[in-house]
Every structure is written in C-alpha cells, then in structure tokens.
N, C-alpha and C. Protein backbone atom coordinates (compact mmCIF):
# COMPACT_ATOMS: atom_id res chain seq x y z
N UNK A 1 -30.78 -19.53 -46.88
CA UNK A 1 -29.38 -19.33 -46.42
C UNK A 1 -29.39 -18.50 -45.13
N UNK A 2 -29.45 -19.39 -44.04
CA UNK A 2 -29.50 -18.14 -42.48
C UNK A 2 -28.20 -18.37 -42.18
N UNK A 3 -27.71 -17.74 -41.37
CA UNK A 3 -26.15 -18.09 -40.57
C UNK A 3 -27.13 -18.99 -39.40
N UNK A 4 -28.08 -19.39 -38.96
CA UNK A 4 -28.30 -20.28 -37.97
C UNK A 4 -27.53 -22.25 -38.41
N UNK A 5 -27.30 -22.07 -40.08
CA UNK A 5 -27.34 -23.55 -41.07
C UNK A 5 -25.85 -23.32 -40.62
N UNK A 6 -24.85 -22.47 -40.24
CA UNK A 6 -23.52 -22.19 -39.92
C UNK A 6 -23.26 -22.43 -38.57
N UNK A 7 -24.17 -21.93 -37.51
CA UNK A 7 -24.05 -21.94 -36.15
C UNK A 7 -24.38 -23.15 -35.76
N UNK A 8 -25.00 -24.01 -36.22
CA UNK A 8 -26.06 -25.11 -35.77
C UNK A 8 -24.83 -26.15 -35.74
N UNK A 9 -23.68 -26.22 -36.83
CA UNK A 9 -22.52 -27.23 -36.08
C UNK A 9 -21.62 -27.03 -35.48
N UNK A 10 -21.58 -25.79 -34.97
CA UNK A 10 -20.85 -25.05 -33.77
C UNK A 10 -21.70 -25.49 -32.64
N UNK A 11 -22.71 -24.96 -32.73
CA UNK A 11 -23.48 -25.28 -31.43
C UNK A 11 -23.61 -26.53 -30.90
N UNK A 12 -23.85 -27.74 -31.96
CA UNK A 12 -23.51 -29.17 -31.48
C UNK A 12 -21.99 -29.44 -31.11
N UNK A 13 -21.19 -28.27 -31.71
CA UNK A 13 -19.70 -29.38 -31.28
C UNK A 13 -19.93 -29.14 -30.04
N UNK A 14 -20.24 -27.75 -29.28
CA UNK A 14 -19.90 -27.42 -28.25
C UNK A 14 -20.59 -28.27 -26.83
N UNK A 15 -21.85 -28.45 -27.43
CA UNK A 15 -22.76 -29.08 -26.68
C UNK A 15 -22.00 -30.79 -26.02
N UNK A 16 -21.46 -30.55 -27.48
CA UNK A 16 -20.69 -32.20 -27.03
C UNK A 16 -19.35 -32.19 -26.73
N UNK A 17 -18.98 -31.13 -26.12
CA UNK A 17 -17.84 -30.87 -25.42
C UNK A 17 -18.19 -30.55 -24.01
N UNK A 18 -19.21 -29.57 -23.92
CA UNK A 18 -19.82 -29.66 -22.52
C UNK A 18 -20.77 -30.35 -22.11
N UNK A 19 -20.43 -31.84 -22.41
CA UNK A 19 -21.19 -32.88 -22.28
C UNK A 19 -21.16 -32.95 -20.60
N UNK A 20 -20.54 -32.41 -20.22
CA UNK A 20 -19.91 -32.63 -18.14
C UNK A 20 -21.15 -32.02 -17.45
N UNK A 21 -22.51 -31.12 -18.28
CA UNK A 21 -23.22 -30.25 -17.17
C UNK A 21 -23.84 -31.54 -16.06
C-alpha cells in the first residue's frame, strides 16, 4: 500500500492533459 498506487492515476491524467509539450 504506497500512496505512489494513488498518485500513479493522477499522474497519467495529467500527462494526458499536457499532452501539448
């Protein structure tokens, strides 16, 4: 149980929101 298993579909939404780099 890490908080990384929590962050890890935050971090993809975001990634695929700043899909523009």
């Amino acid at each position: 149980m890490h908080i990384y298993q929590k962050v890890i579909p935050y971090i993809e939404a975001v990634r695929q929101t700043h899909t523009r780099c």
